[in-house]
N, C-alpha and C. Protein backbone atom coordinates (compact mmCIF):
# COMPACT_ATOMS: atom_id res chain seq x y z
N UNK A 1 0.84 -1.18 0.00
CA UNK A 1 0.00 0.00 0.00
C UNK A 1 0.89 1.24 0.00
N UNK A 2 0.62 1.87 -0.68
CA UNK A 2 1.70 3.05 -1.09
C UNK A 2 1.24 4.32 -0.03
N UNK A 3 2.30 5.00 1.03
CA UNK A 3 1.91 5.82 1.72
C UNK A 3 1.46 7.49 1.13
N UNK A 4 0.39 7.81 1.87
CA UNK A 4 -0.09 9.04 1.00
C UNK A 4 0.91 10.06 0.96
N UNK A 5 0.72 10.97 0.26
CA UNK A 5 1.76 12.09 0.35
C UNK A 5 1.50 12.80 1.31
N UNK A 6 2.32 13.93 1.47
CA UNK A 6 2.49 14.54 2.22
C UNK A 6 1.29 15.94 2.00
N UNK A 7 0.97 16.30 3.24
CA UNK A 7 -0.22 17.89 2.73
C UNK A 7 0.76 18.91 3.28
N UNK A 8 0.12 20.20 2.82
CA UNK A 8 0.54 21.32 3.39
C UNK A 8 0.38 21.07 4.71
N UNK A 9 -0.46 20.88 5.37
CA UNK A 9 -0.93 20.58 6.76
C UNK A 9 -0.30 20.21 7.71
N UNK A 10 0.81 18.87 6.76
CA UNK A 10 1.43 18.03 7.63
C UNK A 10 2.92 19.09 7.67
N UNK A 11 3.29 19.65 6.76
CA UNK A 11 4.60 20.49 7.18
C UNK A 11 4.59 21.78 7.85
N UNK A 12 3.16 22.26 7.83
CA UNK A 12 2.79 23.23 8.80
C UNK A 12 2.95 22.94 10.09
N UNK A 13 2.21 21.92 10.46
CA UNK A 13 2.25 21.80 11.59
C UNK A 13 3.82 20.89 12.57
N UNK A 14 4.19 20.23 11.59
CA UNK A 14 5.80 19.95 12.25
C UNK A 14 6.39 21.30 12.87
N UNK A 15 6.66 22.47 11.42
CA UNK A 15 6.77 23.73 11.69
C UNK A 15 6.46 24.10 12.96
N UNK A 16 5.08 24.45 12.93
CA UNK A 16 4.63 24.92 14.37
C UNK A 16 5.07 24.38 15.72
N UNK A 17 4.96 22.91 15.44
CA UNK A 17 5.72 22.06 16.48
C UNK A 17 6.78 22.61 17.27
N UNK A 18 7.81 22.71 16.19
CA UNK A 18 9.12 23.30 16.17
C UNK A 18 9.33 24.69 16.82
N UNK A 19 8.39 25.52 16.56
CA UNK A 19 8.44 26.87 17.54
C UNK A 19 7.81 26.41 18.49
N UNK A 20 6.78 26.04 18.73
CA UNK A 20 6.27 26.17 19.95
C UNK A 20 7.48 25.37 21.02
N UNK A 21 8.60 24.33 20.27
CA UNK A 21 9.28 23.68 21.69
C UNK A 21 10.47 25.15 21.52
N UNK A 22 11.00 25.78 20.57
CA UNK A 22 11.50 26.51 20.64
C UNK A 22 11.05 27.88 21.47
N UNK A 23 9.95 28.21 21.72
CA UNK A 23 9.79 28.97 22.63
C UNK A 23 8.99 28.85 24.09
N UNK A 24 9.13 27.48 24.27
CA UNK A 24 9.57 26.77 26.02
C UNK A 24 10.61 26.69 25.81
N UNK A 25 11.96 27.12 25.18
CA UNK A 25 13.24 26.40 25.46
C UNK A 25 13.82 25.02 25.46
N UNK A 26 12.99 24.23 24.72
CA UNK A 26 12.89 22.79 24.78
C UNK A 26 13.88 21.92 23.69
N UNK A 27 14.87 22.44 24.17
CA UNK A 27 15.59 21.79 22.62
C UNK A 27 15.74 20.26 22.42
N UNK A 28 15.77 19.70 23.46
CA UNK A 28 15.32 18.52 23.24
C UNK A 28 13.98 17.79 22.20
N UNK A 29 13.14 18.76 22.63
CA UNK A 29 11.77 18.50 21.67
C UNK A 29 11.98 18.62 20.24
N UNK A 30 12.98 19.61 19.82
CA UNK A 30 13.29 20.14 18.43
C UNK A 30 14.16 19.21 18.17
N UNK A 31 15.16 18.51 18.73
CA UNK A 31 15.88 17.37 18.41
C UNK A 31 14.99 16.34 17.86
N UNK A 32 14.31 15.91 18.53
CA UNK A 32 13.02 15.03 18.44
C UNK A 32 12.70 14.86 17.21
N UNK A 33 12.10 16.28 16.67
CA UNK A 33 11.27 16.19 15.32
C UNK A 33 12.48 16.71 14.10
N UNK A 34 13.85 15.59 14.41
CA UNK A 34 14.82 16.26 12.69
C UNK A 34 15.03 14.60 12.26
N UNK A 35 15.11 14.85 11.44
CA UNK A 35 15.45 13.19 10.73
C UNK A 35 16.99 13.57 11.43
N UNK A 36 17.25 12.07 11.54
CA UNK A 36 18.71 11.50 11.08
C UNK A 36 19.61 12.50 10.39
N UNK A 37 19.23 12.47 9.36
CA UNK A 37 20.06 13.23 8.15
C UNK A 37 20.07 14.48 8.14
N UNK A 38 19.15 15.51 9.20
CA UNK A 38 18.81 16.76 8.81
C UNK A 38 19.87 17.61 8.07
N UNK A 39 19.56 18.75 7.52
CA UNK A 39 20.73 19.32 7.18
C UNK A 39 20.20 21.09 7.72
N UNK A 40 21.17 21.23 8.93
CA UNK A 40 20.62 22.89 9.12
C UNK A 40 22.15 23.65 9.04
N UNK A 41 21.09 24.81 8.44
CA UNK A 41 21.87 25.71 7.95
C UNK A 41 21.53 27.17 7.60
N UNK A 42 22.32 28.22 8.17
CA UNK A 42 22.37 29.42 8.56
C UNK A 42 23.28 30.31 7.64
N UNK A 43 22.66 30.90 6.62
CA UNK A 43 23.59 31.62 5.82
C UNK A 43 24.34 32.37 6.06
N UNK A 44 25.87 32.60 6.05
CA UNK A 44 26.68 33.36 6.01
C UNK A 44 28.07 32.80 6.44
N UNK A 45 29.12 33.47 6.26
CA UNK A 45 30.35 32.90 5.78
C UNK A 45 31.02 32.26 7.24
N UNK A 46 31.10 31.13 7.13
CA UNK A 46 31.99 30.54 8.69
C UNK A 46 32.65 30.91 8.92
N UNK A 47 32.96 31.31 10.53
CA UNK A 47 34.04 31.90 10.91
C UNK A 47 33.33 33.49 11.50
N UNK A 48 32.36 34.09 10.52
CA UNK A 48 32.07 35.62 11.21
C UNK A 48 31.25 35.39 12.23
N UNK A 49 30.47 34.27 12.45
CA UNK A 49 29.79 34.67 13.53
C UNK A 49 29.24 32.59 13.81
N UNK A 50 29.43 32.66 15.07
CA UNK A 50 29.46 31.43 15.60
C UNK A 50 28.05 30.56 15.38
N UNK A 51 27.11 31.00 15.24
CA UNK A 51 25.99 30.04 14.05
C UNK A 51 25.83 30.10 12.54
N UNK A 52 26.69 31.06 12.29
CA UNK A 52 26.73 30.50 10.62
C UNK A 52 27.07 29.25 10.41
N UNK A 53 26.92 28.84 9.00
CA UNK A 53 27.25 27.66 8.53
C UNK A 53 26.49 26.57 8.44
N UNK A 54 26.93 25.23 7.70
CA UNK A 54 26.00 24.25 7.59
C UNK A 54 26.41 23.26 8.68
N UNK A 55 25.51 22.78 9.16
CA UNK A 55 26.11 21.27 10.21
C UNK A 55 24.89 20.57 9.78
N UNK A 56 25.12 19.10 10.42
CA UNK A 56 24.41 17.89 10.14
C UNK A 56 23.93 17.16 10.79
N UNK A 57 22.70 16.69 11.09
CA UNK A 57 22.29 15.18 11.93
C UNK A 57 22.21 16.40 13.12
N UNK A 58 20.97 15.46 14.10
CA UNK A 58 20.82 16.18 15.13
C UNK A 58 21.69 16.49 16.05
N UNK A 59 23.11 16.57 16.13
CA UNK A 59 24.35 16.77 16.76
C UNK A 59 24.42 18.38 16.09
N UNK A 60 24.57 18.11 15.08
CA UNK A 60 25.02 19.62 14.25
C UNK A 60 23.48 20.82 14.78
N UNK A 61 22.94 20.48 14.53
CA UNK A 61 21.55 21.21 15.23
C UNK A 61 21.87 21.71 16.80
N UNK A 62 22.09 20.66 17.75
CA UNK A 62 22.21 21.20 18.38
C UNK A 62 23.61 22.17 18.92
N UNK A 63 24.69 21.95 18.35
CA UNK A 63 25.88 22.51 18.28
C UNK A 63 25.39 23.72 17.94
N UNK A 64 24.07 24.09 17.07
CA UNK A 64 24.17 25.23 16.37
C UNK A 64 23.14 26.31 17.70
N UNK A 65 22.38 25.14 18.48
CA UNK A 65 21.85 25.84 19.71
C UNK A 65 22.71 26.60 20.52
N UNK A 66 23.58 25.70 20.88
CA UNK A 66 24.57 25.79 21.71
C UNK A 66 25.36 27.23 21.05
N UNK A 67 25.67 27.01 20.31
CA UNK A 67 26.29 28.34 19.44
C UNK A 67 25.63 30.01 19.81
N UNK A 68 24.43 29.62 19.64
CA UNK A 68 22.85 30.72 19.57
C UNK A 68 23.35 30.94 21.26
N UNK A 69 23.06 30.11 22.30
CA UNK A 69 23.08 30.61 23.60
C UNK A 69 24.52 30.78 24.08
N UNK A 70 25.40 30.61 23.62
CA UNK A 70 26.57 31.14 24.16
C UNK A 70 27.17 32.33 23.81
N UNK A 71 26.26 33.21 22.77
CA UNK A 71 26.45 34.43 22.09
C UNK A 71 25.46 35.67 22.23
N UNK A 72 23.92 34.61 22.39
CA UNK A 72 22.76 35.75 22.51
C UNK A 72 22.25 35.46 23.67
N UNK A 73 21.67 36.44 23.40
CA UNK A 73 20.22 36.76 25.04
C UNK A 73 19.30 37.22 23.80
N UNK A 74 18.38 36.02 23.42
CA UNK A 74 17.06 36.75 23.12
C UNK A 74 16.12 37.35 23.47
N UNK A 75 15.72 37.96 23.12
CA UNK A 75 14.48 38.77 24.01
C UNK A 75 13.13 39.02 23.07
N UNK A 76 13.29 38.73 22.15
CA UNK A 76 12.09 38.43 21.24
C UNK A 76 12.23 37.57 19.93
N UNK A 77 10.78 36.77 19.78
CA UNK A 77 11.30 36.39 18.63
C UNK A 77 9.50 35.91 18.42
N UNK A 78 9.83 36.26 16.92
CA UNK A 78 8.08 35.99 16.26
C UNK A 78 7.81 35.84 15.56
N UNK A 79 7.79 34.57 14.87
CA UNK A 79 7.24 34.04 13.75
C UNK A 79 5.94 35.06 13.49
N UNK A 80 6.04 35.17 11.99
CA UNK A 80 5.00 36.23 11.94
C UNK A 80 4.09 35.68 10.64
N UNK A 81 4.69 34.84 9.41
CA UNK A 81 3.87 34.24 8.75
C UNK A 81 4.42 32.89 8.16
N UNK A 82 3.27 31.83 7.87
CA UNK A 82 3.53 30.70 7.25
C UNK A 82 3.27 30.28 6.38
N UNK A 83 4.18 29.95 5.22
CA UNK A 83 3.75 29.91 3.62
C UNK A 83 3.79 28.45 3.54
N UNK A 84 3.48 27.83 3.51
CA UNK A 84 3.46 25.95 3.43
C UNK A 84 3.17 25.92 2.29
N UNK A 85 3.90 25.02 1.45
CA UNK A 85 4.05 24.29 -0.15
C UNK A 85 4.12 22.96 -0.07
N UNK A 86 3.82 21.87 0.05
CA UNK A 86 4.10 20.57 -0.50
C UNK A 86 5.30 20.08 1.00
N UNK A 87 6.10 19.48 0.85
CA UNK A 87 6.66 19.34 1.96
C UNK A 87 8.02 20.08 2.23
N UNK A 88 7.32 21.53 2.06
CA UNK A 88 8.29 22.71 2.53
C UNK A 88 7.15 23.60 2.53
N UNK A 89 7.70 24.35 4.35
CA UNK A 89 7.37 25.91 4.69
C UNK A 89 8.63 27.06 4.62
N UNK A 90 7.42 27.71 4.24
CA UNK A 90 8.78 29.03 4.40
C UNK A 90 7.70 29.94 5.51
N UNK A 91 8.95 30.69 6.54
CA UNK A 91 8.55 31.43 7.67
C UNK A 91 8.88 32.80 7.54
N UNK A 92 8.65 33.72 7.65
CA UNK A 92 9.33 35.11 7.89
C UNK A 92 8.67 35.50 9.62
N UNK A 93 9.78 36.27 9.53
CA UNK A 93 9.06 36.55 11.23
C UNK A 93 10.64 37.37 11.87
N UNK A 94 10.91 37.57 12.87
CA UNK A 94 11.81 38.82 13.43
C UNK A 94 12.32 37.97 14.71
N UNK A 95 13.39 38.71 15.18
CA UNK A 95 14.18 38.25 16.05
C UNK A 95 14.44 39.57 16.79
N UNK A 96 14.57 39.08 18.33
CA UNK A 96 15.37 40.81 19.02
C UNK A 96 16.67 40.06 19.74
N UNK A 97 17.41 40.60 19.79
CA UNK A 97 18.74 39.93 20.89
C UNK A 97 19.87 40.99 21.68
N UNK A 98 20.66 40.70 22.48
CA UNK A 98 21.20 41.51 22.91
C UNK A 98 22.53 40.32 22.81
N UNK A 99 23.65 40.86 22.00
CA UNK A 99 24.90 40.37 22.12
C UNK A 99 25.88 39.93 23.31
N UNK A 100 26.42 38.82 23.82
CA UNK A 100 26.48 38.70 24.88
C UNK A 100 28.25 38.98 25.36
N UNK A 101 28.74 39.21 23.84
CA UNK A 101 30.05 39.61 24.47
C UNK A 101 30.34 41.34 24.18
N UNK A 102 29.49 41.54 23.62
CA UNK A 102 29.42 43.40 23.82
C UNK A 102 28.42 44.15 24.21
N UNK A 103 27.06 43.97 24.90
CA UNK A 103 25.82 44.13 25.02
C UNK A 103 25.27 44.97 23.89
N UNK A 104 25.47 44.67 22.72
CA UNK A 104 24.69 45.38 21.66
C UNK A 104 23.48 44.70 21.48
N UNK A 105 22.43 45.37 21.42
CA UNK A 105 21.11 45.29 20.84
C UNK A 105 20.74 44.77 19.51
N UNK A 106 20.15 44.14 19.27
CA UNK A 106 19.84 43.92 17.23
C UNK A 106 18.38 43.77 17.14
N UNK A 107 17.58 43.80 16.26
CA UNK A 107 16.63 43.69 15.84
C UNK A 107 16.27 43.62 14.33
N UNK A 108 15.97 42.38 14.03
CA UNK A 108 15.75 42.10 12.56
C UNK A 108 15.10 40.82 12.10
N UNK A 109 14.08 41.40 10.67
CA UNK A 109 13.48 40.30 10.24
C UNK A 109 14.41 38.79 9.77
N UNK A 110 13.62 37.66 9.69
CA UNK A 110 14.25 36.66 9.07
C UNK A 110 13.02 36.41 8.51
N UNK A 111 13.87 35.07 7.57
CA UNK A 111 12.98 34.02 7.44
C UNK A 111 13.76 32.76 6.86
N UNK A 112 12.89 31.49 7.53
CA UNK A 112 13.11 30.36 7.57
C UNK A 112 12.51 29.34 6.80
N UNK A 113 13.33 28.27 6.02
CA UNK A 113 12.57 27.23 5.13
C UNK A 113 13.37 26.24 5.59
N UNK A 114 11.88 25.13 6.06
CA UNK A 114 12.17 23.98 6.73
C UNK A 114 11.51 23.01 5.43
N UNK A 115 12.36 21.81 5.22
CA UNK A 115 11.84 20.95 4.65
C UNK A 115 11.11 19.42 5.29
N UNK A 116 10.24 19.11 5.18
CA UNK A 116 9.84 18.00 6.23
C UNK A 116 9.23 16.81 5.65
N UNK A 117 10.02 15.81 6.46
CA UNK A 117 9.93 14.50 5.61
C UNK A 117 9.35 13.44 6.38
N UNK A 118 8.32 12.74 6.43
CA UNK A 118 7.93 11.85 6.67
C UNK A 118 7.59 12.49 8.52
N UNK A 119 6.86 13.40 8.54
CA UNK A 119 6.58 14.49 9.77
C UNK A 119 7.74 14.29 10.43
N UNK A 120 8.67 15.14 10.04
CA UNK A 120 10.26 15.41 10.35
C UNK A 120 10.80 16.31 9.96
N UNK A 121 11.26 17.00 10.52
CA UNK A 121 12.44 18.30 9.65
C UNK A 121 13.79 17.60 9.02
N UNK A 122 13.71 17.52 7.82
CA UNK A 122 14.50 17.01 7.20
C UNK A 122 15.97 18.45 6.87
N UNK A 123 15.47 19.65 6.89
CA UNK A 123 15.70 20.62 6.19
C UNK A 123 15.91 22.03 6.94
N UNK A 124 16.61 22.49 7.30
CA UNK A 124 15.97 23.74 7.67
C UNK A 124 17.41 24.72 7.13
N UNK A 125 17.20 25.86 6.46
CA UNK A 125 18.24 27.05 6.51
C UNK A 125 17.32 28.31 7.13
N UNK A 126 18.26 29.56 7.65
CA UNK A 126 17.75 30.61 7.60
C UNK A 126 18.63 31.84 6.99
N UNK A 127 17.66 32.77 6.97
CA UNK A 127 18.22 34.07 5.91
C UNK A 127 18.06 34.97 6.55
N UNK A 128 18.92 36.20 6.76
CA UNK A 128 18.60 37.81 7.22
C UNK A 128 19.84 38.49 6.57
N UNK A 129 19.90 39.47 7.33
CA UNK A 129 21.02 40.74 6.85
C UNK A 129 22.57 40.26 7.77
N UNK A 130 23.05 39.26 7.63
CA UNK A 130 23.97 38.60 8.61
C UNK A 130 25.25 39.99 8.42
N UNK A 131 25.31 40.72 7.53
CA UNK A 131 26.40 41.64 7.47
C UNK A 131 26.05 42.49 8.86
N UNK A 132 24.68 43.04 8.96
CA UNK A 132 23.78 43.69 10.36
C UNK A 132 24.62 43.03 11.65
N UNK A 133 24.56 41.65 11.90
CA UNK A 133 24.91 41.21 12.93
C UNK A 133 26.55 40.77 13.09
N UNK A 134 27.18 40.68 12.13
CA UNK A 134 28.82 40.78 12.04
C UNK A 134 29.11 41.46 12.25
N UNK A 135 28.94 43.21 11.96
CA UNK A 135 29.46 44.04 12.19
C UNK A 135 28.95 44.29 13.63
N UNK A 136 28.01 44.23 14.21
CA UNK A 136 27.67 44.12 15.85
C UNK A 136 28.52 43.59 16.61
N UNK A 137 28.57 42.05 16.32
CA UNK A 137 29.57 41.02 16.97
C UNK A 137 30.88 41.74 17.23
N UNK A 138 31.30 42.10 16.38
CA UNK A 138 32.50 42.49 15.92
C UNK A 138 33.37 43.78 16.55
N UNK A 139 31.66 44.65 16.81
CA UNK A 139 32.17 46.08 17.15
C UNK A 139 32.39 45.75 18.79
């Protein structure tokens, strides 16, 4: 019996999944829902800023947590819309943080495309103005 495909529905709601353990702090939960294989990844050049880059498998995910809290203090963050296609969402939504080795402030949109496989995040990169937050880091 051949398994049905996948709906918008079903990658929406992994999605949602995914923030909602992300904003209890639950990274364990977000471990939970990545395949094996995931591939996450944060645009911009390795080396400027300690979550850029691609890593792999739920190890690399969370390395990339680990990365996020040893640098920021978030203080906001808000998914603001969800475009679901086939078994990929794309997110836009904003971030606030305060830098933790210079107390600089940032505030800026993103957005995120998760791919999801078999109700799994198979996929995830994100996109913003990473030049915005290098030169922060930096200063």
């Amino acid at each position: 019996m051949a398994q049905d495909a996948p709906t918008i529905q079903d990658a929406l709601s992994v999605v949602q999944e995914v923030y909602g353990a992300f904003g209890r702090g639950d990274i364990p939960a977000i471990l939970g829902k990545l395949t094996p294989d995931v591939v996450w990844a944060v645009e911009g050049r390795e080396g400027d800023y300690p979550t850029f880059g691609v890593r792999h498998g739920p190890a690399g995910a969370l390395a990339f947590f680990q990365a996020m809290g040893d640098v920021e203090d978030v203080t906001a963050f808000e998914p603001k819309a969800f475009h679901p296609s086939g078994d990929t969402c794309v997110v836009q939504g904003r971030i606030g943080m305060t830098l933790k080795n210079n107390g600089k402030a940032l505030d800026y949109d993103w957005v995120h495309i998760f791919t999801v496989r078999d109700g799994m995040v198979a996929g995830f990169k994100e996109l913003y103005d990473t030049a915005q937050v290098v030169e922060a880091y930096r200063s």
